[in-house]
N, C-alpha and C. Protein backbone atom coordinates (compact mmCIF):
# COMPACT_ATOMS: atom_id res chain seq x y z
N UNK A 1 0.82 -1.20 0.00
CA UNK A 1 0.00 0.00 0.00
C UNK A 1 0.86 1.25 0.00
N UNK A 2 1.84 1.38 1.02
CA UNK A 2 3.01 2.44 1.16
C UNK A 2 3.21 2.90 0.16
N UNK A 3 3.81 2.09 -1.18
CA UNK A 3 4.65 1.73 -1.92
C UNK A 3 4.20 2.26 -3.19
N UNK A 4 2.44 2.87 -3.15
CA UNK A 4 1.74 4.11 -3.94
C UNK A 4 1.78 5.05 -3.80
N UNK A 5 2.33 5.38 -2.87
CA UNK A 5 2.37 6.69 -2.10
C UNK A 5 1.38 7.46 -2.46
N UNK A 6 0.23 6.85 -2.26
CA UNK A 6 -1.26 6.96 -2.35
C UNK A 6 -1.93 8.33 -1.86
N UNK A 7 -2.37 9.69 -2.28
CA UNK A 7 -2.99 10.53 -1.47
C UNK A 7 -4.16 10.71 -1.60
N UNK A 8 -4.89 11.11 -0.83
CA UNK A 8 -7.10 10.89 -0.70
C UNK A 8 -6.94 12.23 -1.69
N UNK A 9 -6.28 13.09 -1.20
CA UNK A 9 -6.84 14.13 -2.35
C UNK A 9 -6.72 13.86 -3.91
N UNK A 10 -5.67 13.13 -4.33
CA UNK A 10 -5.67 12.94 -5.97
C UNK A 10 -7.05 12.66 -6.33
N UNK A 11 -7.79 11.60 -4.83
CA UNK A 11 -8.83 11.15 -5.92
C UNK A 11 -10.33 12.02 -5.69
N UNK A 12 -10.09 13.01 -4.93
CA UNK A 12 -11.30 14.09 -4.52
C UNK A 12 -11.50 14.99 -6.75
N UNK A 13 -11.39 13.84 -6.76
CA UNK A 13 -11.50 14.63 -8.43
C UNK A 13 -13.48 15.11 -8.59
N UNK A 14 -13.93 15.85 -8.18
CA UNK A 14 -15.10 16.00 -8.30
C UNK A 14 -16.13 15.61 -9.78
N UNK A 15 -15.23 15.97 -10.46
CA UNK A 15 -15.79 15.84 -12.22
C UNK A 15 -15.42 14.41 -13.04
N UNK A 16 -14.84 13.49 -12.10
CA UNK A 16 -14.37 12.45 -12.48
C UNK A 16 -15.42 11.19 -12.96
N UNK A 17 -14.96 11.10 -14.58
CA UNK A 17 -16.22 9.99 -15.28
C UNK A 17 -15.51 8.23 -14.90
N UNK A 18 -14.59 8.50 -15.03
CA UNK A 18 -13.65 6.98 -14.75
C UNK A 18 -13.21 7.22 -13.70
N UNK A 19 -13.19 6.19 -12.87
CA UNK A 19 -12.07 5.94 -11.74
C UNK A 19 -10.97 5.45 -12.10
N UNK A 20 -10.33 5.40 -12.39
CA UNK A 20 -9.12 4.36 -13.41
C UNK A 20 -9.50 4.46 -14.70
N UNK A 21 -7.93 4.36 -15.16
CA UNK A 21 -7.20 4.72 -16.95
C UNK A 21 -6.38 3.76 -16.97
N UNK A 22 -6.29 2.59 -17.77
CA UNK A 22 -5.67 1.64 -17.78
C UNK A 22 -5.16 2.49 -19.39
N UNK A 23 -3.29 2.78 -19.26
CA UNK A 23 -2.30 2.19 -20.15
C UNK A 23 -1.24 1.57 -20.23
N UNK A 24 -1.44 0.95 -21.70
CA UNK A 24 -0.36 -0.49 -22.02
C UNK A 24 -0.35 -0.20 -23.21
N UNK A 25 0.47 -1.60 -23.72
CA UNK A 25 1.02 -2.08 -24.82
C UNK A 25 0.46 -2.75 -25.01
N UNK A 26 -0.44 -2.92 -26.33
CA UNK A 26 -2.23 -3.82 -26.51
C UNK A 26 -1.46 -5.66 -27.05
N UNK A 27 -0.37 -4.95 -27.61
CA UNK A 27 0.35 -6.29 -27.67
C UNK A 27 1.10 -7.37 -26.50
N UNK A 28 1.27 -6.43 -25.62
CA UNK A 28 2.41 -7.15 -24.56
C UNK A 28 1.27 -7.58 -23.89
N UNK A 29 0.21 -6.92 -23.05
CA UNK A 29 -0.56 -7.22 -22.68
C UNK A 29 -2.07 -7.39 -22.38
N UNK A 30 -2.34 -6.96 -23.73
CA UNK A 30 -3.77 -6.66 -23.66
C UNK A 30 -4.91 -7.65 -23.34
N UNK A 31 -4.38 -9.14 -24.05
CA UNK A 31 -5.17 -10.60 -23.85
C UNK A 31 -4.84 -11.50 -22.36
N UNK A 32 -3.39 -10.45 -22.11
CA UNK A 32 -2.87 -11.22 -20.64
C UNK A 32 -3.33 -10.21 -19.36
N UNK A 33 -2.21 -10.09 -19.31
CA UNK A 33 -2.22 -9.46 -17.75
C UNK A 33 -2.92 -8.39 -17.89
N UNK A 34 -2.96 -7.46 -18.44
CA UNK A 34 -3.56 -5.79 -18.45
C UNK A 34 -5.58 -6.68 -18.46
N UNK A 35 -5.15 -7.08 -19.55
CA UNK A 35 -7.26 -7.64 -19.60
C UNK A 35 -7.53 -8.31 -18.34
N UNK A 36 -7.19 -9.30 -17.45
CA UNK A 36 -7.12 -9.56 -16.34
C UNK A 36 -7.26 -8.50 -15.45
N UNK A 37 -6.26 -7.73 -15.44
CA UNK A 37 -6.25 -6.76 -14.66
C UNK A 37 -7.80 -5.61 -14.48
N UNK A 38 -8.47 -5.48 -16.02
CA UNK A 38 -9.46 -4.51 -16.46
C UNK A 38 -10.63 -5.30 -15.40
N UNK A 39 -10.48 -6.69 -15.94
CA UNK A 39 -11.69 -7.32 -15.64
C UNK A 39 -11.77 -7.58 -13.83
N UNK A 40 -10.27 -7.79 -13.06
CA UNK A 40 -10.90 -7.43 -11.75
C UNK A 40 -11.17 -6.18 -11.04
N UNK A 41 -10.98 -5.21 -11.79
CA UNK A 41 -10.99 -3.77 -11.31
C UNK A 41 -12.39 -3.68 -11.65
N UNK A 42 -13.04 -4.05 -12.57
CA UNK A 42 -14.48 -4.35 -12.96
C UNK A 42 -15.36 -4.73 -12.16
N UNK A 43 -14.82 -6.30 -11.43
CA UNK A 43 -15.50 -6.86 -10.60
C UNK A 43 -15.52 -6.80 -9.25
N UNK A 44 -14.11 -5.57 -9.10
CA UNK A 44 -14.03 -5.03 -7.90
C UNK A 44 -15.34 -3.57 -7.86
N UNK A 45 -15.73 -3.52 -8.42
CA UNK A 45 -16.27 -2.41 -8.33
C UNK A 45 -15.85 -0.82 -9.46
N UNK A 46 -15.10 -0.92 -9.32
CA UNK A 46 -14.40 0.06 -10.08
C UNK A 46 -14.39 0.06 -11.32
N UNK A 47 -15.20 1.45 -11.87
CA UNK A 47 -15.18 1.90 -13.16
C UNK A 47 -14.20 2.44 -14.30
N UNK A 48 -13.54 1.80 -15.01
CA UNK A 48 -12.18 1.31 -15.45
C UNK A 48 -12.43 1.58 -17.16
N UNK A 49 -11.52 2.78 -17.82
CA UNK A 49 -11.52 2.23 -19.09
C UNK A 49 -10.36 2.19 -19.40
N UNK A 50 -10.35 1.17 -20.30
CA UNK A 50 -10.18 0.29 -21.03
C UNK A 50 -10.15 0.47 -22.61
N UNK A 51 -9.08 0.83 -23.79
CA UNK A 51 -9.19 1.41 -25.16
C UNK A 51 -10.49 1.98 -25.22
N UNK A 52 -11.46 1.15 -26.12
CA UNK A 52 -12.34 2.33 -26.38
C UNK A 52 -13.60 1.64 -25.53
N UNK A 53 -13.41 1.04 -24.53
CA UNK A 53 -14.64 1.48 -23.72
C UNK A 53 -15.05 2.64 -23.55
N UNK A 54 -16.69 2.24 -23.95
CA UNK A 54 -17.16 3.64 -23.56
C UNK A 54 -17.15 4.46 -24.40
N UNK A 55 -16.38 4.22 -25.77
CA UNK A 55 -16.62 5.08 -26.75
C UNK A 55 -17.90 5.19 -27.29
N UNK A 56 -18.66 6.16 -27.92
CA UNK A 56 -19.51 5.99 -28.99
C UNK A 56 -19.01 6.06 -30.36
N UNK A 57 -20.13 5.11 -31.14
CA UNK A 57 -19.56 5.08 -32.86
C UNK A 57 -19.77 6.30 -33.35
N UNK A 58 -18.56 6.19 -34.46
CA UNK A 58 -17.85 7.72 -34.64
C UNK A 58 -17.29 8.60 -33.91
N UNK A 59 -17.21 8.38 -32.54
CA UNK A 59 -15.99 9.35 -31.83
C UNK A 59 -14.63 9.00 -32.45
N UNK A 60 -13.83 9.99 -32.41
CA UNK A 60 -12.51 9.95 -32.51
C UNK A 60 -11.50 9.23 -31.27
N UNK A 61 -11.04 8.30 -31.72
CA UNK A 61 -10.43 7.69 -30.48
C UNK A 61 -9.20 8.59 -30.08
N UNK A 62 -8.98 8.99 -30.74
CA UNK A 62 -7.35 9.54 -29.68
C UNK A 62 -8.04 11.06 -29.13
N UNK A 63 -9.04 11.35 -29.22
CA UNK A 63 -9.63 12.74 -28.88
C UNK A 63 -10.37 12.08 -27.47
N UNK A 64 -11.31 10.70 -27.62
CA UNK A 64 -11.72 10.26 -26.57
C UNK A 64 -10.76 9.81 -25.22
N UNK A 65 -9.79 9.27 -26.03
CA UNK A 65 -8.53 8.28 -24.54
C UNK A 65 -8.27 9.75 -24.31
N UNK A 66 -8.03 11.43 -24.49
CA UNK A 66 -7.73 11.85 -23.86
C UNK A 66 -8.52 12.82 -22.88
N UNK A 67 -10.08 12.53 -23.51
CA UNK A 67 -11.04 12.88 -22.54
C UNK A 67 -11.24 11.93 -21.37
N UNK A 68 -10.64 10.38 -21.67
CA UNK A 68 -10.61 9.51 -20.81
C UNK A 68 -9.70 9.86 -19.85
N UNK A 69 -8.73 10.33 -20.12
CA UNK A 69 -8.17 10.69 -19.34
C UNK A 69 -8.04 11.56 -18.14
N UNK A 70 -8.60 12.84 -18.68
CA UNK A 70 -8.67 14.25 -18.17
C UNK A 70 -9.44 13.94 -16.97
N UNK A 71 -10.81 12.83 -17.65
CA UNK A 71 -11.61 12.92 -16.61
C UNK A 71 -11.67 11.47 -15.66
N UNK A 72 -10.69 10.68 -15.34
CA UNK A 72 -10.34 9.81 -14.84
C UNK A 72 -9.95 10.05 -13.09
N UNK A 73 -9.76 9.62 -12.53
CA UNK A 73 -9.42 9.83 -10.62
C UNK A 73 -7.57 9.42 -10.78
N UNK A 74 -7.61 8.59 -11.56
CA UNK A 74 -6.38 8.22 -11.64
C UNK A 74 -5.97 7.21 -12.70
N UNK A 75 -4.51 7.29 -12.88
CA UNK A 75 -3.93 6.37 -14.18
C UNK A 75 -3.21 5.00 -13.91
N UNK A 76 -3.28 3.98 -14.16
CA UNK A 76 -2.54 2.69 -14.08
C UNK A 76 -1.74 2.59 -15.41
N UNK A 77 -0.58 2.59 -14.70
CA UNK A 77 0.36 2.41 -16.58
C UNK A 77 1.42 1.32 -16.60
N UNK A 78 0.59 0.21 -17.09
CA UNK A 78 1.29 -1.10 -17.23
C UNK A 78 2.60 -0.92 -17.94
N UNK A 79 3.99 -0.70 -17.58
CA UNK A 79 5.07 -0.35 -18.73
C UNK A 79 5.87 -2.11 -19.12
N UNK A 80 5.15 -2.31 -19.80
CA UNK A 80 5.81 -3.58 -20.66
C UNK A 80 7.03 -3.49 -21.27
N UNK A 81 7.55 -4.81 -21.69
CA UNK A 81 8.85 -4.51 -22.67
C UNK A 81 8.86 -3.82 -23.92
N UNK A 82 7.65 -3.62 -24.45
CA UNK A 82 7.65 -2.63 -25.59
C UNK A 82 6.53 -1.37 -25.57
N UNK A 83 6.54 -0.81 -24.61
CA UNK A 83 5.52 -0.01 -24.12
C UNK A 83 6.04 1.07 -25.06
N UNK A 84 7.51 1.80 -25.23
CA UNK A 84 7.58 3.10 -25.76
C UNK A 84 7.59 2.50 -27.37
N UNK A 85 7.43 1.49 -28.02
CA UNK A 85 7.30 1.30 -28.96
C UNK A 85 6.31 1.64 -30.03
N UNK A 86 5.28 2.12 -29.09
CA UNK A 86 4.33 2.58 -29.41
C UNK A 86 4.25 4.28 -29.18
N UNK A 87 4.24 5.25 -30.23
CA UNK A 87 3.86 6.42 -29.89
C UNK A 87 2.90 6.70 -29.10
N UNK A 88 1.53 6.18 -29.38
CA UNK A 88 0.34 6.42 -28.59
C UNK A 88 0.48 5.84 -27.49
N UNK A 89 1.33 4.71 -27.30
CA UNK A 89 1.26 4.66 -25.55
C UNK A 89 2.28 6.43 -24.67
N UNK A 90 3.31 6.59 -25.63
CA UNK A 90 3.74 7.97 -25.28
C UNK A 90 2.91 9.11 -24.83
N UNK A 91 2.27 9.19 -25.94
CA UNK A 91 0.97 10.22 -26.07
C UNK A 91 0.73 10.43 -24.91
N UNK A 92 -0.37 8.78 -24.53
CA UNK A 92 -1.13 8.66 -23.21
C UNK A 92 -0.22 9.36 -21.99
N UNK A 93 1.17 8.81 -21.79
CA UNK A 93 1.63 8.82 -20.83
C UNK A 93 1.80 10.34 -20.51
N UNK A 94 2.14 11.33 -21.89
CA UNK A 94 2.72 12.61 -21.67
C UNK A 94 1.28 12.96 -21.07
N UNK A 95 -0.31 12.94 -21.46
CA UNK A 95 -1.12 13.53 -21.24
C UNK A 95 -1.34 12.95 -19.65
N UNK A 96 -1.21 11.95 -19.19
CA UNK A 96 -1.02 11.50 -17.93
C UNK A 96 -0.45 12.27 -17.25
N UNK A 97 0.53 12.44 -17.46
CA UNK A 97 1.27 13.07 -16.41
C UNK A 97 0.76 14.76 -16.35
N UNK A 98 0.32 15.00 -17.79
CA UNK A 98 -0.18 16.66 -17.67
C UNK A 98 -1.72 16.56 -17.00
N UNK A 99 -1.50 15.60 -16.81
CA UNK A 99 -3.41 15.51 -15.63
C UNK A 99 -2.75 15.37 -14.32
N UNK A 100 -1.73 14.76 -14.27
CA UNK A 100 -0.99 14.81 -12.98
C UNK A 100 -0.70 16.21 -12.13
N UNK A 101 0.00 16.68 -12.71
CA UNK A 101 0.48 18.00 -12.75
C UNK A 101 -0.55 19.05 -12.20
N UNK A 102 -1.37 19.18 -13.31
CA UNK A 102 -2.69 20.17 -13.51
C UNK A 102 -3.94 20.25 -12.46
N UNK A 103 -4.41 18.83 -12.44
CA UNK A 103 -5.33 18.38 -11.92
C UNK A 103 -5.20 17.30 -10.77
N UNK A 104 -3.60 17.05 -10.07
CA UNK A 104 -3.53 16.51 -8.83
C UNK A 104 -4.08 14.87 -9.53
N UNK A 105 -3.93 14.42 -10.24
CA UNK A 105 -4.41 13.02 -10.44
C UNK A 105 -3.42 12.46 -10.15
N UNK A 106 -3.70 11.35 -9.78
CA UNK A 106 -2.65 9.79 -9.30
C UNK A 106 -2.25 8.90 -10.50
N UNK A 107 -0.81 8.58 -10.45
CA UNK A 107 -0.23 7.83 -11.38
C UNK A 107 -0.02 6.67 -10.46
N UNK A 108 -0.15 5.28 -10.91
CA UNK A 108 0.47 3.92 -10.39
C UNK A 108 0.62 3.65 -11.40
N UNK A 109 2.09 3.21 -11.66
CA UNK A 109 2.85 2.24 -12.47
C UNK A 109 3.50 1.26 -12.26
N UNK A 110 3.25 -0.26 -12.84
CA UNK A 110 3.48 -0.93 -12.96
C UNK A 110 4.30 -1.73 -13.68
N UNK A 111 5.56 -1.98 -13.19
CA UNK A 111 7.04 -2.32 -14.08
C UNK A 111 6.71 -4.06 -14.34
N UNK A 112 6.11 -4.37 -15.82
CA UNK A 112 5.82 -5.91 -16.10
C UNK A 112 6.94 -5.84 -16.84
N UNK A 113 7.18 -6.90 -15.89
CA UNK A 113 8.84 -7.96 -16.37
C UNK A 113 9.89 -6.79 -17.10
N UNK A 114 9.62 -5.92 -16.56
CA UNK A 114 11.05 -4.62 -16.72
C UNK A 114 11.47 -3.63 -15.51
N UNK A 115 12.08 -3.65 -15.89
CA UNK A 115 13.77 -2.78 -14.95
C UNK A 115 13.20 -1.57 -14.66
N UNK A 116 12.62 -0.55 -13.97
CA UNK A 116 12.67 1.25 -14.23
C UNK A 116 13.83 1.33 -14.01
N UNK A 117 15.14 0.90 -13.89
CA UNK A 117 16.42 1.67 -14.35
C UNK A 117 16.51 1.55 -15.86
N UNK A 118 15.81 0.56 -16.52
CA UNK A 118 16.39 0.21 -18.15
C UNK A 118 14.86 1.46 -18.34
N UNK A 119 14.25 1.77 -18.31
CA UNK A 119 13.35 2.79 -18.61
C UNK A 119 13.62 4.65 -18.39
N UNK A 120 14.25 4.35 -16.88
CA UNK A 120 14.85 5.93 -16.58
C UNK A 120 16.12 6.12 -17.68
N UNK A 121 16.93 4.73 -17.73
CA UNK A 121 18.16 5.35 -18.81
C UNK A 121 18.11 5.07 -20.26
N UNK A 122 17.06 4.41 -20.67
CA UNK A 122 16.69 4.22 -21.81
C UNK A 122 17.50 3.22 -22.67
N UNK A 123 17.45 1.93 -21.95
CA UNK A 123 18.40 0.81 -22.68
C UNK A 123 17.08 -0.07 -22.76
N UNK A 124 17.94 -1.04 -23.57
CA UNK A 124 17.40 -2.65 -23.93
C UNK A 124 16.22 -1.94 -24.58
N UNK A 125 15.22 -2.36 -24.52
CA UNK A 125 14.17 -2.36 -25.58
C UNK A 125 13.68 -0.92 -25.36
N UNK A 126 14.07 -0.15 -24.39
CA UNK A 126 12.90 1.21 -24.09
C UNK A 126 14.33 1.97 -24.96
N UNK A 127 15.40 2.08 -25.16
CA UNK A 127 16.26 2.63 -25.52
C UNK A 127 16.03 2.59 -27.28
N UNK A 128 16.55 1.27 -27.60
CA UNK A 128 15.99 0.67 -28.84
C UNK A 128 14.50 1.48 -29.49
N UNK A 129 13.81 1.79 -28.87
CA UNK A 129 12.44 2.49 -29.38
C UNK A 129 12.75 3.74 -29.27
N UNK A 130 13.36 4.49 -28.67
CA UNK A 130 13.19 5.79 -28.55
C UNK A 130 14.74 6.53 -29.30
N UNK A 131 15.33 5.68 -29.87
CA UNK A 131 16.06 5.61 -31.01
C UNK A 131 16.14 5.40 -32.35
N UNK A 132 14.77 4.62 -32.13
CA UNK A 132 13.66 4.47 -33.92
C UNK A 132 12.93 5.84 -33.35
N UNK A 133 12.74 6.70 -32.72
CA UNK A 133 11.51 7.58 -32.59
C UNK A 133 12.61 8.77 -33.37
N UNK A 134 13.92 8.72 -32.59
CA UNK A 134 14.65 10.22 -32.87
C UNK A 134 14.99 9.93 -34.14
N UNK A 135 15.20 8.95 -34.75
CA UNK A 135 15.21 8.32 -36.67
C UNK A 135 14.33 8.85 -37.13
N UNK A 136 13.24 8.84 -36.91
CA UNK A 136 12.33 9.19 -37.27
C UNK A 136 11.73 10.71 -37.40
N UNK A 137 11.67 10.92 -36.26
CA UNK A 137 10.80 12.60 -35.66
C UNK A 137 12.61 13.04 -35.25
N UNK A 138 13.63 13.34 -35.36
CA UNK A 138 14.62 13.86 -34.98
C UNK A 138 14.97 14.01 -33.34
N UNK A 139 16.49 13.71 -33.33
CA UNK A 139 16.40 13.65 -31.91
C UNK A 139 16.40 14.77 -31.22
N UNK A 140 15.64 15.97 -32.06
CA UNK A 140 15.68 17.30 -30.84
C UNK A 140 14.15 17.44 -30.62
N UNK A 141 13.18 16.70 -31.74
CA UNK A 141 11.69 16.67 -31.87
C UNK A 141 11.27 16.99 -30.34
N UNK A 142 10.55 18.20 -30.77
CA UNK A 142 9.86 18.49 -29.28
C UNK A 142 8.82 17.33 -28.59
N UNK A 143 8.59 16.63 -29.56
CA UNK A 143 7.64 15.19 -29.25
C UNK A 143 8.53 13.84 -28.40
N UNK A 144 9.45 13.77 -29.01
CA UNK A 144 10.71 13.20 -28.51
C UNK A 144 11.06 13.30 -26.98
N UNK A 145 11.29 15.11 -27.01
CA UNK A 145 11.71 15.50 -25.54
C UNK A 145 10.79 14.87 -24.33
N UNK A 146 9.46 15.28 -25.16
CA UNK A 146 8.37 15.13 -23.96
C UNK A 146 7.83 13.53 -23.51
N UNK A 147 8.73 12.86 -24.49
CA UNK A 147 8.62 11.29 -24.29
C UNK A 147 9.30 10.98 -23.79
N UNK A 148 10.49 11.77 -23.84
CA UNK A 148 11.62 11.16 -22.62
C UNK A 148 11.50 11.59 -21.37
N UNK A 149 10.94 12.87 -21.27
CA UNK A 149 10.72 13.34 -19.84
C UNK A 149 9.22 12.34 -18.94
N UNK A 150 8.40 12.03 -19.81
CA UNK A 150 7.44 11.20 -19.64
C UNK A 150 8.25 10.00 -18.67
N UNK A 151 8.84 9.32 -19.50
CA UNK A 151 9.34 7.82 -19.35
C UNK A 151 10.05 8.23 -18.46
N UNK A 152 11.22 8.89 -17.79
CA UNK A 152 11.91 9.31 -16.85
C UNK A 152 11.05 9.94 -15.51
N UNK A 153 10.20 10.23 -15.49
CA UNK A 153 8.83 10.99 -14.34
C UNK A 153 8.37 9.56 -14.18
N UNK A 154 8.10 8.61 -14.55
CA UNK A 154 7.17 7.47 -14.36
C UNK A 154 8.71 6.24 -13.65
N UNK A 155 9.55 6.83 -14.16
CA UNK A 155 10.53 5.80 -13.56
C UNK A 155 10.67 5.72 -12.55
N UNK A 156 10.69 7.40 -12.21
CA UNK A 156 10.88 7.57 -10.57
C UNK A 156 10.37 7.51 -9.48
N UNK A 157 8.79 7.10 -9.80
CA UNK A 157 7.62 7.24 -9.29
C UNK A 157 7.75 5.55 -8.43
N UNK A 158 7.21 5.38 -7.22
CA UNK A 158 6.95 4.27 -6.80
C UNK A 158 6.23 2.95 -7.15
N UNK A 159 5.98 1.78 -7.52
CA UNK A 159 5.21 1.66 -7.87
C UNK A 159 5.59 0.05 -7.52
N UNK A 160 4.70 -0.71 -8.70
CA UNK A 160 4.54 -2.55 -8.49
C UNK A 160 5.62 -3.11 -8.83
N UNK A 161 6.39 -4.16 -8.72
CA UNK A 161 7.16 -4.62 -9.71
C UNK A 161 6.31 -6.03 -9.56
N UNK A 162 6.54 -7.09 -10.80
CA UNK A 162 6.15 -7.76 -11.10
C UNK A 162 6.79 -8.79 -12.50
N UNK A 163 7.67 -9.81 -11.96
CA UNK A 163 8.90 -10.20 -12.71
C UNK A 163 8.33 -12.03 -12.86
N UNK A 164 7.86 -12.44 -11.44
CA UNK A 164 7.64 -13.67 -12.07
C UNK A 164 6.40 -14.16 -10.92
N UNK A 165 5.70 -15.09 -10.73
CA UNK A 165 4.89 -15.56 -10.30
C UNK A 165 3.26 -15.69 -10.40
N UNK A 166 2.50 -16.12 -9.71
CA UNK A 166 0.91 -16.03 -10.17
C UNK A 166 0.49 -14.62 -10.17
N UNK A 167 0.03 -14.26 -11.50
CA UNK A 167 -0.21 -13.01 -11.76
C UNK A 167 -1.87 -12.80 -10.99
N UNK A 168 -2.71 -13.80 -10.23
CA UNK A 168 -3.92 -13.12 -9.96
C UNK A 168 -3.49 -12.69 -9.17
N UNK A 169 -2.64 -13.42 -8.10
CA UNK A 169 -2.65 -12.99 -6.53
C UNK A 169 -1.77 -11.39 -6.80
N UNK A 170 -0.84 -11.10 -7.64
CA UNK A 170 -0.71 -9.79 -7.89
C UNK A 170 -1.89 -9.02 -8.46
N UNK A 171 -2.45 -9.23 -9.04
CA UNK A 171 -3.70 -8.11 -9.57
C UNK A 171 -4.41 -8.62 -8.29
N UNK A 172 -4.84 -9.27 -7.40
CA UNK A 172 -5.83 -9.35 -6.50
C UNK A 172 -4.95 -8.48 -5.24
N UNK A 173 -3.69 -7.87 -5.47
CA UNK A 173 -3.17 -7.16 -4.27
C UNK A 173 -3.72 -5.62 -5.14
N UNK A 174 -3.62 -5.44 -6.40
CA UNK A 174 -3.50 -4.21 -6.65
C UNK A 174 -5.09 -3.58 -6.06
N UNK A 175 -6.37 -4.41 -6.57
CA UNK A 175 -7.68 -4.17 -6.31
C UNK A 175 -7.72 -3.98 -4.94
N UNK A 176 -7.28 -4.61 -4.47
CA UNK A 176 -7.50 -4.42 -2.78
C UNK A 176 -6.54 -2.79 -2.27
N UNK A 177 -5.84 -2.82 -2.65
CA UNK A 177 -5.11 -1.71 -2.39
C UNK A 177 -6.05 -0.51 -3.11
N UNK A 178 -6.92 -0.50 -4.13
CA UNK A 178 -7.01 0.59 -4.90
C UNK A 178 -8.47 0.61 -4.19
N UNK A 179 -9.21 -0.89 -3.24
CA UNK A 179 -10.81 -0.95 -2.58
C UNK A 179 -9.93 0.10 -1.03
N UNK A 180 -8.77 -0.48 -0.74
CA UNK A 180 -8.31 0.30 0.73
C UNK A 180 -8.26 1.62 0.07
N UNK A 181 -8.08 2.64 -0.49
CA UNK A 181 -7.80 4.23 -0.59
C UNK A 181 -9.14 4.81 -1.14
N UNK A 182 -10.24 3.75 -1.45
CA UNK A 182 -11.38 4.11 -2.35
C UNK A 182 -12.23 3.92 -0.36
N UNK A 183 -11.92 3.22 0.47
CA UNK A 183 -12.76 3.47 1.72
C UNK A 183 -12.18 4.39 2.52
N UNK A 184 -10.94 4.91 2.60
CA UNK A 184 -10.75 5.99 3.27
C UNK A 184 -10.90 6.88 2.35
N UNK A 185 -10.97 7.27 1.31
CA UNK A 185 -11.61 8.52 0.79
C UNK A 185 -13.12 8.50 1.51
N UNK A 186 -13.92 7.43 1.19
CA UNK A 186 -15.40 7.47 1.60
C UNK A 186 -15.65 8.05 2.90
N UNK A 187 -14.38 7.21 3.94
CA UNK A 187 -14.89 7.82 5.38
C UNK A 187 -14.47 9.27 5.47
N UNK A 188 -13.61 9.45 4.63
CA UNK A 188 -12.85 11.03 5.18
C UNK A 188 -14.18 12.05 4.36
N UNK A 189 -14.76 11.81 3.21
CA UNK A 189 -15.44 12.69 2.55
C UNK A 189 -16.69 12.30 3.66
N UNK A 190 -17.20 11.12 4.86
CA UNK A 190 -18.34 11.31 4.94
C UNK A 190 -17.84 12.30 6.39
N UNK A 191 -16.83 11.94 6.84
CA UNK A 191 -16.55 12.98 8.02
C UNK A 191 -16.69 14.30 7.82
N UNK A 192 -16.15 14.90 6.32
CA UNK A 192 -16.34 15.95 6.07
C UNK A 192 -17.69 16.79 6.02
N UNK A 193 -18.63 15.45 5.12
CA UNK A 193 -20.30 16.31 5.49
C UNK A 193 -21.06 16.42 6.79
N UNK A 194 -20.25 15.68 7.70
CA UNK A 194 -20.76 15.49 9.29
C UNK A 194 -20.29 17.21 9.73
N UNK A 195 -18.73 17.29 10.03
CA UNK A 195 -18.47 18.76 9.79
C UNK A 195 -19.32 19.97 10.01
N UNK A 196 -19.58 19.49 8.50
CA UNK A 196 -20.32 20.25 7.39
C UNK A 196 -22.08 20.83 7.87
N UNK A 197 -22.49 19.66 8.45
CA UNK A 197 -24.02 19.79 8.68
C UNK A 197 -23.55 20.45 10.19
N UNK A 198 -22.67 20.19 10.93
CA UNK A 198 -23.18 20.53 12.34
C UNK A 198 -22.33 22.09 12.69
């Protein structure tokens, strides 16, 4: 629980449509661990999206994941072995963190079967990608910068690790941890209307 460094206020988000923003790598884990993961946060109670849950036909998806975002309590960011391989997982993450910032939202990240030192310094496969990115978009690309500062902010951040063993009993610690900060928000917001009335 510590180890989120969890605060009640991130999630006093008043305007908040999601409780949780699940991002990943739809390849590393979308059929494994991350979908697992959607589906007990589901059955925990918690309102969770998930790509385009929740979209309607004809929305624009990358206009929606970042309304998903904005208006989320908080972000889960599964960083897989090929997470920066993907621009749009970048995207997500830069706009993550600018909900962080802005709007006091909560980041938990989750290091599947990777290093956050091979992520903060950008080797092995997170290095490898963000070396096809500066090939690509140049390595001074202001898009670039903000992907590296992304991936380096999320490194430093506390979070799960998760390298080998039964993956429920890890997703059945994360739900419980995310049902423990979802009941002390409840009691602290109902103390507050007690307060409040007297």
């Amino acid at each position: 629980m510590e180890e989120w460094k969890a605060s009640l206020e991130n999630l006093k988000n008043p305007i908040a449509h999601w409780q949780m923003f699940l991002s990943f790598r739809g390849k590393d884990t979308r059929d494994s661990f991350t979908g697992f993961l959607y589906q007990a946060l589901r059955q925990g109670g918690f309102k969770t999206f998930l790509d385009n849950e929740g979209l309607q036909t004809g929305e624009q998806i990358a206009s929606s994941l970042k309304d998903a975002i904005e208006t989320s309590r908080l972000s889960i960011v599964v960083l897989s072995e090929n997470y920066a391989n993907s621009a749009w997982c970048l995207d997500e993450l830069v706009k993550i963190f600018e909900c962080a910032e802005l709007k006091n939202q909560l980041v938990w990240p989750i290091f599947y079967k990777v290093d956050p030192s091979d992520i903060r310094h950008l080797r092995k496969n997170y290095g490898k990608a963000m070396a096809h990115h500066e090939k690509i978009l140049g390595v001074h690309s202001e898009k670039v910068q903000k992907w590296k500062s992304a991936l380096l902010k999320v490194s430093d951040l506390s979070g799960k690790h998760y390298k080998t063993g039964y993956e429920y009993e890890f997703i059945q610690k994360i739900v419980e941890d995310a049902k423990h900060i979802e009941n002390r928000l409840q009691i602290e917001l109902e103390d507050h209307r007690r307060c409040q009335a007297n």
